[in-house]
C-alpha atoms as a PDB file:
ATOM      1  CA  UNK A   1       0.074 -16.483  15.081  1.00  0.00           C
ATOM      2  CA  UNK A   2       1.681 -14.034  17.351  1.00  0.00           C
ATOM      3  CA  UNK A   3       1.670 -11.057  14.726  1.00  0.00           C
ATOM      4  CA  UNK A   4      -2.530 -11.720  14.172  1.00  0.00           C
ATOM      5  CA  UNK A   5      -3.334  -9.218  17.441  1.00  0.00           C
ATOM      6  CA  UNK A   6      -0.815  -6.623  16.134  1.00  0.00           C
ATOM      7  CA  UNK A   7      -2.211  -6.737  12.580  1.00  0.00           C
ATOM      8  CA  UNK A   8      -5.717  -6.250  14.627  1.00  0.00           C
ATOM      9  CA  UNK A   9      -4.957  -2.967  16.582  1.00  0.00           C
ATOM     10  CA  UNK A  10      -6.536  -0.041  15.460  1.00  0.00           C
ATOM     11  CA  UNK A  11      -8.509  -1.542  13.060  1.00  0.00           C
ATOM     12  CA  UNK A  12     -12.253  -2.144  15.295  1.00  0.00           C
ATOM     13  CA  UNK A  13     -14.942   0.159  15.631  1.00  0.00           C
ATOM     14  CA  UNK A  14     -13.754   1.981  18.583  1.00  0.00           C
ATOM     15  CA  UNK A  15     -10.296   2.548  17.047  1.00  0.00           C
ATOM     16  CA  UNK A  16     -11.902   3.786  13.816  1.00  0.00           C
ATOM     17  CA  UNK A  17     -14.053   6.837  16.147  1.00  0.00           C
ATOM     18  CA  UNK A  18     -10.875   7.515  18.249  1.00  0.00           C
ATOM     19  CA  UNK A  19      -9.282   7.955  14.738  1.00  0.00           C
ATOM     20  CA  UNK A  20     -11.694  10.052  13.238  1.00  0.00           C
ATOM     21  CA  UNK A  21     -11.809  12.222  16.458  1.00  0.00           C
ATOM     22  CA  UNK A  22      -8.086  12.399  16.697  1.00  0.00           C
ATOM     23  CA  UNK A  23      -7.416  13.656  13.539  1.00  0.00           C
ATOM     24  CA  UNK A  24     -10.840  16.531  14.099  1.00  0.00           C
ATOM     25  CA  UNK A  25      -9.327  18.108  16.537  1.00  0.00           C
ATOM     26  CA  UNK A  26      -5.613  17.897  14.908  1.00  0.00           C
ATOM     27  CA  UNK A  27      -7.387  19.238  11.407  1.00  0.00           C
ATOM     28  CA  UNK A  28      -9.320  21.917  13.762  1.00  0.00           C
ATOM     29  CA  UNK A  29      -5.917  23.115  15.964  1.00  0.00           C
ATOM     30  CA  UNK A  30      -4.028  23.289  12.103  1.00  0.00           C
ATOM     31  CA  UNK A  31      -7.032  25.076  10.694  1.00  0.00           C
ATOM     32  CA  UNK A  32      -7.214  27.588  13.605  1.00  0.00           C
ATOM     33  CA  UNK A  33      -3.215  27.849  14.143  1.00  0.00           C
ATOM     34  CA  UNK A  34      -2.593  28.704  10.367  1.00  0.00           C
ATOM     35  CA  UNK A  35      -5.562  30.958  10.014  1.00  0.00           C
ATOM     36  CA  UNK A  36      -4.590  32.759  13.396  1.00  0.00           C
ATOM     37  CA  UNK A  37      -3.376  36.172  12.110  1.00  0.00           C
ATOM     38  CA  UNK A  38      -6.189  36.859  10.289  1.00  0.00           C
ATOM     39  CA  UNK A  39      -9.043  35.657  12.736  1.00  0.00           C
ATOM     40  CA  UNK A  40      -7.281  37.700  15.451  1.00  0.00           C
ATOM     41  CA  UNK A  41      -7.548  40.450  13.465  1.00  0.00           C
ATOM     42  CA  UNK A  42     -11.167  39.767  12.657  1.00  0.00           C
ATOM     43  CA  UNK A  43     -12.109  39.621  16.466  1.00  0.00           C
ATOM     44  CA  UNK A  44     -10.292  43.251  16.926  1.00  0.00           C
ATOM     45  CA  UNK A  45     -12.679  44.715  14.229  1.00  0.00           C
ATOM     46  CA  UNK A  46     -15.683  46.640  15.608  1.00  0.00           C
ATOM     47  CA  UNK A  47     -18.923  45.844  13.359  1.00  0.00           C
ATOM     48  CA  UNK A  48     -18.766  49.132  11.922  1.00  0.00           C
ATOM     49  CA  UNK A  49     -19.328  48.566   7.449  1.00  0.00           C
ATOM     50  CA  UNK A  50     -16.506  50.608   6.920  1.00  0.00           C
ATOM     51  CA  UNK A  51     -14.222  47.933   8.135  1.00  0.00           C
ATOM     52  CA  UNK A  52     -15.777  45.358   5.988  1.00  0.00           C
ATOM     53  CA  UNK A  53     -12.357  45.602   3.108  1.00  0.00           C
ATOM     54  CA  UNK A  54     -10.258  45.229   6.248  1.00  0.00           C
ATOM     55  CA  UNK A  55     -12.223  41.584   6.967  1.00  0.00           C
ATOM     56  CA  UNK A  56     -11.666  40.437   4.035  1.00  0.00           C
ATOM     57  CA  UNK A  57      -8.549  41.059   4.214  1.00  0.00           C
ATOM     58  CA  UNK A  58      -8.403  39.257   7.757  1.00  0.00           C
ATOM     59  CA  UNK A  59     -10.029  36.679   6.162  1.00  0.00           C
ATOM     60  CA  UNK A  60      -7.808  35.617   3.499  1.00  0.00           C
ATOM     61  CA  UNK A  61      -5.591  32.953   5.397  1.00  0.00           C
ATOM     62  CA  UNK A  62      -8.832  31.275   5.701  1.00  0.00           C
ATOM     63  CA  UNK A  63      -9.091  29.737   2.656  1.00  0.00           C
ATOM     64  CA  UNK A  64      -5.896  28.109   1.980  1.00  0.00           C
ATOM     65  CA  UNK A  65      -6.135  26.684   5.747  1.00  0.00           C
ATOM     66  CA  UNK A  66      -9.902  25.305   4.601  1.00  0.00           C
ATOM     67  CA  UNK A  67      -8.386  23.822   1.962  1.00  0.00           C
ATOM     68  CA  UNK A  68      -5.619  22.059   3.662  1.00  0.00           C
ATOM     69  CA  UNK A  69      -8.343  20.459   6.040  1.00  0.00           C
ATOM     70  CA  UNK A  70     -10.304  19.333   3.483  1.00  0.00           C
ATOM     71  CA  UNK A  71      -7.491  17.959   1.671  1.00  0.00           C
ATOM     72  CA  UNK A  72      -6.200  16.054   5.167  1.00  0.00           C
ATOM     73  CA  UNK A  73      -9.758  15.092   6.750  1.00  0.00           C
ATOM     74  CA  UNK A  74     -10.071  13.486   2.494  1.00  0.00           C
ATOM     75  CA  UNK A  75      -7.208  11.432   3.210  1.00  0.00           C
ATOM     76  CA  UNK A  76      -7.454  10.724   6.531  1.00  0.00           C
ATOM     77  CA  UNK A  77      -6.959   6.667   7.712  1.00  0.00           C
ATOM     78  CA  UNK A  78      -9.321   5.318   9.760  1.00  0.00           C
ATOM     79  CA  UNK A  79      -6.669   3.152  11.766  1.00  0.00           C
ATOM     80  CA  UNK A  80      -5.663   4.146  15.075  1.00  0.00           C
ATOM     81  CA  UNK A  81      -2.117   2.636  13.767  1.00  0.00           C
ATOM     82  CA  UNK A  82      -1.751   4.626  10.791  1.00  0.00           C
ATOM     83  CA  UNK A  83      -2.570   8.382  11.927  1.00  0.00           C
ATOM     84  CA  UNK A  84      -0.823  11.212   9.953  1.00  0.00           C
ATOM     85  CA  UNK A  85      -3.467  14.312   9.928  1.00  0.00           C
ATOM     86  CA  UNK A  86      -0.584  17.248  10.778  1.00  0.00           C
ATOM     87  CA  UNK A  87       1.627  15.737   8.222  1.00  0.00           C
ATOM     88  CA  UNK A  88      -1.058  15.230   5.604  1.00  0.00           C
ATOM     89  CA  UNK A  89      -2.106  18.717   6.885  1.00  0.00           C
ATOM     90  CA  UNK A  90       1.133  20.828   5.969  1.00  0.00           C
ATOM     91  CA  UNK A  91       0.772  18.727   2.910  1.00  0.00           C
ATOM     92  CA  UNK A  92      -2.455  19.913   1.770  1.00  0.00           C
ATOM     93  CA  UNK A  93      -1.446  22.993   2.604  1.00  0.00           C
ATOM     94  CA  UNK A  94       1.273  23.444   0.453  1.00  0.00           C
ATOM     95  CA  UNK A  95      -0.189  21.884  -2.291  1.00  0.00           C
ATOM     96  CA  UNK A  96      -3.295  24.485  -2.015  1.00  0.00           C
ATOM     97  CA  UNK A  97      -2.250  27.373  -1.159  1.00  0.00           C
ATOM     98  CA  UNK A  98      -1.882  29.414  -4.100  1.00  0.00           C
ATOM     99  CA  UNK A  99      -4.664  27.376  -6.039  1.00  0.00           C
ATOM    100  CA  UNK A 100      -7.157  28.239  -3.076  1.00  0.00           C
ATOM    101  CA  UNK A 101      -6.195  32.090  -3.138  1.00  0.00           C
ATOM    102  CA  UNK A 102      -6.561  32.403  -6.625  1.00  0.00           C
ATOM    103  CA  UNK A 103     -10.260  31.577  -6.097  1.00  0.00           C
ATOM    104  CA  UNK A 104     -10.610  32.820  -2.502  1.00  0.00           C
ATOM    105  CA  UNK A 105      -9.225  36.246  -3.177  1.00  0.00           C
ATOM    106  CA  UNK A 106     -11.842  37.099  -5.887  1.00  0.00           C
ATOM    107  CA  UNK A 107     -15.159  35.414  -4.057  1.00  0.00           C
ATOM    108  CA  UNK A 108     -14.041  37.536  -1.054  1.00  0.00           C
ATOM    109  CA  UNK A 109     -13.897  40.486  -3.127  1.00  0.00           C
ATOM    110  CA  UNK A 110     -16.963  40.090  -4.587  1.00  0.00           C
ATOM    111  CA  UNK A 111     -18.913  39.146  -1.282  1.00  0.00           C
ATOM    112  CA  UNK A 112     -17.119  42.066  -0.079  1.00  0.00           C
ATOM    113  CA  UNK A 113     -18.796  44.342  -2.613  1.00  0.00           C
ATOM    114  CA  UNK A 114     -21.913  42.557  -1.866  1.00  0.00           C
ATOM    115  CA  UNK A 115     -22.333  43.475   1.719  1.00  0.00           C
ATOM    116  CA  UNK A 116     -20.650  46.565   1.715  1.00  0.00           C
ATOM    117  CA  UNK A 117     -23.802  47.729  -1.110  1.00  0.00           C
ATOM    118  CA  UNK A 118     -26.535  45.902   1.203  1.00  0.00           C
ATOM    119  CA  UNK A 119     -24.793  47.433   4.550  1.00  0.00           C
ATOM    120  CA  UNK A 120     -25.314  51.430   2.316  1.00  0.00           C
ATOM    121  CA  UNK A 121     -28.353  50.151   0.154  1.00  0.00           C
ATOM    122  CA  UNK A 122     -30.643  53.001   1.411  1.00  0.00           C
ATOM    123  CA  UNK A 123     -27.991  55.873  -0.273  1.00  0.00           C
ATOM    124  CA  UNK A 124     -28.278  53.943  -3.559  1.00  0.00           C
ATOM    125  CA  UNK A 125     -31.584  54.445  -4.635  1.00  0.00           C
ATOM    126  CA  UNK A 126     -32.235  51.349  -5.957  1.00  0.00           C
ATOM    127  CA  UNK A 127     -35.756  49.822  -5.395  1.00  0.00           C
ATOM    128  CA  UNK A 128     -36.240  47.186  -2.312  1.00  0.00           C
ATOM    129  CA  UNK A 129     -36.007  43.918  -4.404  1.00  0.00           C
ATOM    130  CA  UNK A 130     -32.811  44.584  -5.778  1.00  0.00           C
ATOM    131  CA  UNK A 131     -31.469  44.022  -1.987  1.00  0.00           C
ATOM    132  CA  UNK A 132     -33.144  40.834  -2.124  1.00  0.00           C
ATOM    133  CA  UNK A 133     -31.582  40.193  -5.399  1.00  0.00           C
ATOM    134  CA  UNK A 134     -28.209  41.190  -4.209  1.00  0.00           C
ATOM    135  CA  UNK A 135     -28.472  38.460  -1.055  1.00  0.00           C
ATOM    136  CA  UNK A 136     -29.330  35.439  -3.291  1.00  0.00           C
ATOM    137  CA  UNK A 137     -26.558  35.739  -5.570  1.00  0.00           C
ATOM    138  CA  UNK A 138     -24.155  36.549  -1.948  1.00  0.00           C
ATOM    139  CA  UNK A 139     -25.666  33.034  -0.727  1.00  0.00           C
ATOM    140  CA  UNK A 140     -25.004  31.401  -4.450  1.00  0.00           C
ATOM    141  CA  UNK A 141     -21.792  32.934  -4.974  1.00  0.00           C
ATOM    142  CA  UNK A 142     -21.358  30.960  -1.334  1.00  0.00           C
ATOM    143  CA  UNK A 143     -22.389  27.886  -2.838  1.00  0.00           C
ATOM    144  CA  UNK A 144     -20.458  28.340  -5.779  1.00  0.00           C
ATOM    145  CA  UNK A 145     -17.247  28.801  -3.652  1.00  0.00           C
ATOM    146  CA  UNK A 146     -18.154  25.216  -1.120  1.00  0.00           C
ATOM    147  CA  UNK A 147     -18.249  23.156  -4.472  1.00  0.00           C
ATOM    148  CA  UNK A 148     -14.671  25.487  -5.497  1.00  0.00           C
ATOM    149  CA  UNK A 149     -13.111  24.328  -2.473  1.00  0.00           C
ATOM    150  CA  UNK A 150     -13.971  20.506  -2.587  1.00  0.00           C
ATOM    151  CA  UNK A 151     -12.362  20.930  -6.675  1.00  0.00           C
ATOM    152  CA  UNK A 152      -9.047  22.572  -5.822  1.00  0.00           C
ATOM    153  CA  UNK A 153      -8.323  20.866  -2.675  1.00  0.00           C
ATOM    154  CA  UNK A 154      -8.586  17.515  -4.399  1.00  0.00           C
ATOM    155  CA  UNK A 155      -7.854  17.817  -7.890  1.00  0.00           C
ATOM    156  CA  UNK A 156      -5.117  20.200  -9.606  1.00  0.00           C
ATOM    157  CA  UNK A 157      -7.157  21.931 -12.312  1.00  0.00           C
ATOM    158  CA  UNK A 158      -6.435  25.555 -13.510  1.00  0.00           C
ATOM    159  CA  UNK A 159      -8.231  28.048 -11.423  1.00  0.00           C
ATOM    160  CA  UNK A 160     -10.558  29.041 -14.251  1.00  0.00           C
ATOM    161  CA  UNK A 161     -11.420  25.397 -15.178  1.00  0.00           C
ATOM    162  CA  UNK A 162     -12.037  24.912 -11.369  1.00  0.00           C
ATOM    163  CA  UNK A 163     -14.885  27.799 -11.352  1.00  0.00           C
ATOM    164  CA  UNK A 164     -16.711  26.303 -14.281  1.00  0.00           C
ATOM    165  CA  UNK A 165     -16.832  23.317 -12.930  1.00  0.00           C
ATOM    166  CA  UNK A 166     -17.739  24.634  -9.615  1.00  0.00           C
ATOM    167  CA  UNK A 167     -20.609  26.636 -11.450  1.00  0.00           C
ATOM    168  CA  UNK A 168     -21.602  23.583 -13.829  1.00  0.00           C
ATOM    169  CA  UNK A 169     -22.059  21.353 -10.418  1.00  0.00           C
ATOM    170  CA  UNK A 170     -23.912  23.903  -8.314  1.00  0.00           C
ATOM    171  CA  UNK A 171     -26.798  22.755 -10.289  1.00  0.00           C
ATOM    172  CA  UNK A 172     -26.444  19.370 -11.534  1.00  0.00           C
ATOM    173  CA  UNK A 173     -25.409  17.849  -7.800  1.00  0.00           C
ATOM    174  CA  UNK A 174     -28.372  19.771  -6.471  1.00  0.00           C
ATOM    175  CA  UNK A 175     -28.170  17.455  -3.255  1.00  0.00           C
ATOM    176  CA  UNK A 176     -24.663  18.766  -2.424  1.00  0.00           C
ATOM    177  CA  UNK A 177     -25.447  22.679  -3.221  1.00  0.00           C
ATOM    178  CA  UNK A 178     -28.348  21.675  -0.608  1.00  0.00           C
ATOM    179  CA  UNK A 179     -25.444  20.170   1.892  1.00  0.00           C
ATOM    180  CA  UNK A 180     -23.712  23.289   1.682  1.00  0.00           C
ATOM    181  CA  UNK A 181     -26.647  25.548   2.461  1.00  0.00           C
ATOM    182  CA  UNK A 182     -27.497  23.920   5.103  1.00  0.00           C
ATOM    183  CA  UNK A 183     -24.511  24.213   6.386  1.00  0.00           C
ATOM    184  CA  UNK A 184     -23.870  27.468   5.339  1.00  0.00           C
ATOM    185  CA  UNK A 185     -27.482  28.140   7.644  1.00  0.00           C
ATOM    186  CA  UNK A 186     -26.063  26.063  10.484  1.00  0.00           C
ATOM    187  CA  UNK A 187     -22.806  28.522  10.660  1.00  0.00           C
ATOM    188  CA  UNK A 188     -24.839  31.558  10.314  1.00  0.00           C
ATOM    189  CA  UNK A 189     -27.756  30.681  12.802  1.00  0.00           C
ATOM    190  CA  UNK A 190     -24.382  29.718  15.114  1.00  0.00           C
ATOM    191  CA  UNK A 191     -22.902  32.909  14.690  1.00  0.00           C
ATOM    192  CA  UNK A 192     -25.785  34.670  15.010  1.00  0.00           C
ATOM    193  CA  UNK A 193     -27.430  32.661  18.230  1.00  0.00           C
ATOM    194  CA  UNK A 194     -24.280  32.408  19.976  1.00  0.00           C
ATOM    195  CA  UNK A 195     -20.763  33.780  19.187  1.00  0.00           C
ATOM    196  CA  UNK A 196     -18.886  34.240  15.577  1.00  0.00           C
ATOM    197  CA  UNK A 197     -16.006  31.777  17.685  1.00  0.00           C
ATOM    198  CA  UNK A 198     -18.261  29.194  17.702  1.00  0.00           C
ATOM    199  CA  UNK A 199     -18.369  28.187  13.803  1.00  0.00           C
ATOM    200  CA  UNK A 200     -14.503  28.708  13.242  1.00  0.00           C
ATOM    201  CA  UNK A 201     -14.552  26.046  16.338  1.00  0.00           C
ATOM    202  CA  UNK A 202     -16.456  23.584  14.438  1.00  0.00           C
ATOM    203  CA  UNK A 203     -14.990  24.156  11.155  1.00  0.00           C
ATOM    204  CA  UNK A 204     -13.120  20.711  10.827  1.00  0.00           C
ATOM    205  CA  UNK A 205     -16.587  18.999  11.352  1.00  0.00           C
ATOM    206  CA  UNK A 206     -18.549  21.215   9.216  1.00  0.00           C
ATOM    207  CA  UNK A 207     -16.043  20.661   6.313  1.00  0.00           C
ATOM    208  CA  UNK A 208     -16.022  16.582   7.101  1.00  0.00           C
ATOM    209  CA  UNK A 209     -20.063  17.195   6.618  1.00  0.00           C
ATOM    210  CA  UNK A 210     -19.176  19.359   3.791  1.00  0.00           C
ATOM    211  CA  UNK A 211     -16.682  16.351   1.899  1.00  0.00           C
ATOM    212  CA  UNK A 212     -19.139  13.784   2.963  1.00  0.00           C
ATOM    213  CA  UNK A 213     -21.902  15.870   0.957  1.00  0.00           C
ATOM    214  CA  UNK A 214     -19.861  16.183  -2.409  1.00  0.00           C
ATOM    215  CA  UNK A 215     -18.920  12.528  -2.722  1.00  0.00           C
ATOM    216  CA  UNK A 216     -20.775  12.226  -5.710  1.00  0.00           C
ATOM    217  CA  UNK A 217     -19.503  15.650  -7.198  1.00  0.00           C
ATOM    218  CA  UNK A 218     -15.807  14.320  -6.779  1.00  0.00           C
ATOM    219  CA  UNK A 219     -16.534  10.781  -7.693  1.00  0.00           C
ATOM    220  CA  UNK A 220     -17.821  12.431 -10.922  1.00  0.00           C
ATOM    221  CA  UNK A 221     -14.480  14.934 -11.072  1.00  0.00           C
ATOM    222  CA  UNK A 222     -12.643  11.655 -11.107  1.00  0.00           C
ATOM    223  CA  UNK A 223     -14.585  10.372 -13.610  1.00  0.00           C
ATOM    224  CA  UNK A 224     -14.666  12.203 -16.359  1.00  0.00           C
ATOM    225  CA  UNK A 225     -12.207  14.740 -15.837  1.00  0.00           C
ATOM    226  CA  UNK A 226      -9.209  13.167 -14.878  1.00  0.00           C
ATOM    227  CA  UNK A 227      -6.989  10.888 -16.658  1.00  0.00           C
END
């Protein structure tokens, strides 16, 4: 009888949301800490297009340390009792590094060359709706990359079997491509509204949103593409 309390800590409501905000803002300080050298290095950049290959350079930390949250915030506990996000943190992180740059590196260099042609479009002579062209397949290769990061921070496929799979679901989970847009809208409008801080603030909720959106992408990963 004496142990029933003890087994009962941690596990109620308001333990549960004192979990889940405990390990935010652990996932968020790990995020920020491990992406640090590049997003300093981003701030000290003037908005001038030339230094666009220098940003994405700045921003390459970025996605192993997005991958790490999403791998910790995925196996996070919901009881106050059994909290372990910075362990479960460095965890993900060493498990996804390399996996997560050998997807990151390319999308960045091809978003890269994507803004660098829209930011000098007028010198290539091309006609107006290839600009317009140009942005929808930035904003898809986007999309394409939120569904890549969900695959290789979960599951340990090879790189190029995680970007066919990340292409095959942008369409046929059209609900979580939609997720990601909107999120994708909800950083940008951020950014743009208020200060380019503000979103890496927020990332560790806006990649809980993100994992919350692709449950039935990885329930399907599981599924039938795992033993």
């Amino acid at each position: 009888m004496s142990g029933a309390p003890s087994a009962a800590f941690g596990a109620g409501p308001l333990s549960r949301a004192a979990a889940l905000v405990h390990t935010l803002v652990t996932v968020e300080a790990l995020l920020l800490l491990t992406a640090a050298p590049g997003l300093a290095g981003l701030l000290l950049l003037g908005p001038d297009p030339s230094n666009l290959p220098l940003a994405a350079l700045c921003l390459l930390p970025l996605g192993p340390a997005a991958s790490a949250a999403v791998y910790a915030l995925h196996h996070r506990s919901g009881d106050l009792t059994e909290l372990h996000p910075a362990r479960t943190f460095r965890r993900g992180w060493r498990l996804n590094a390399v996996p997560a740059l050998k997807l990151w590196t390319p999308l960045l260099g091809w978003l890269t060359l994507i803004a660098f042609t829209l930011t000098h479009f007028s010198a290539t002579g091309l006609p107006g709706w290839w600009a317009a062209l140009l942005a929808l397949t930035g904003a898809g290769s986007l999309l394409w990359g939120a569904h890549a990061l969900l695959l290789t921070s979960l599951f340990t496929f090879r790189a190029r079997d995680t970007a066919r799979l990340a292409a095959w679901f942008l369409l046929r989970h059209g609900r979580t491509t939609l997720a990601a847009l909107s999120l994708l809208v909800l950083a940008a409008a951020l950014t743009a509204l208020l200060t380019e801080v503000l979103p890496a603030l927020l990332a560790a909720p806006l990649l809980l949103s993100l994992l919350h959106a692709g449950r039935p992408v990885l329930a399907e990963t599981e599924k039938e593409f795992t033993a």
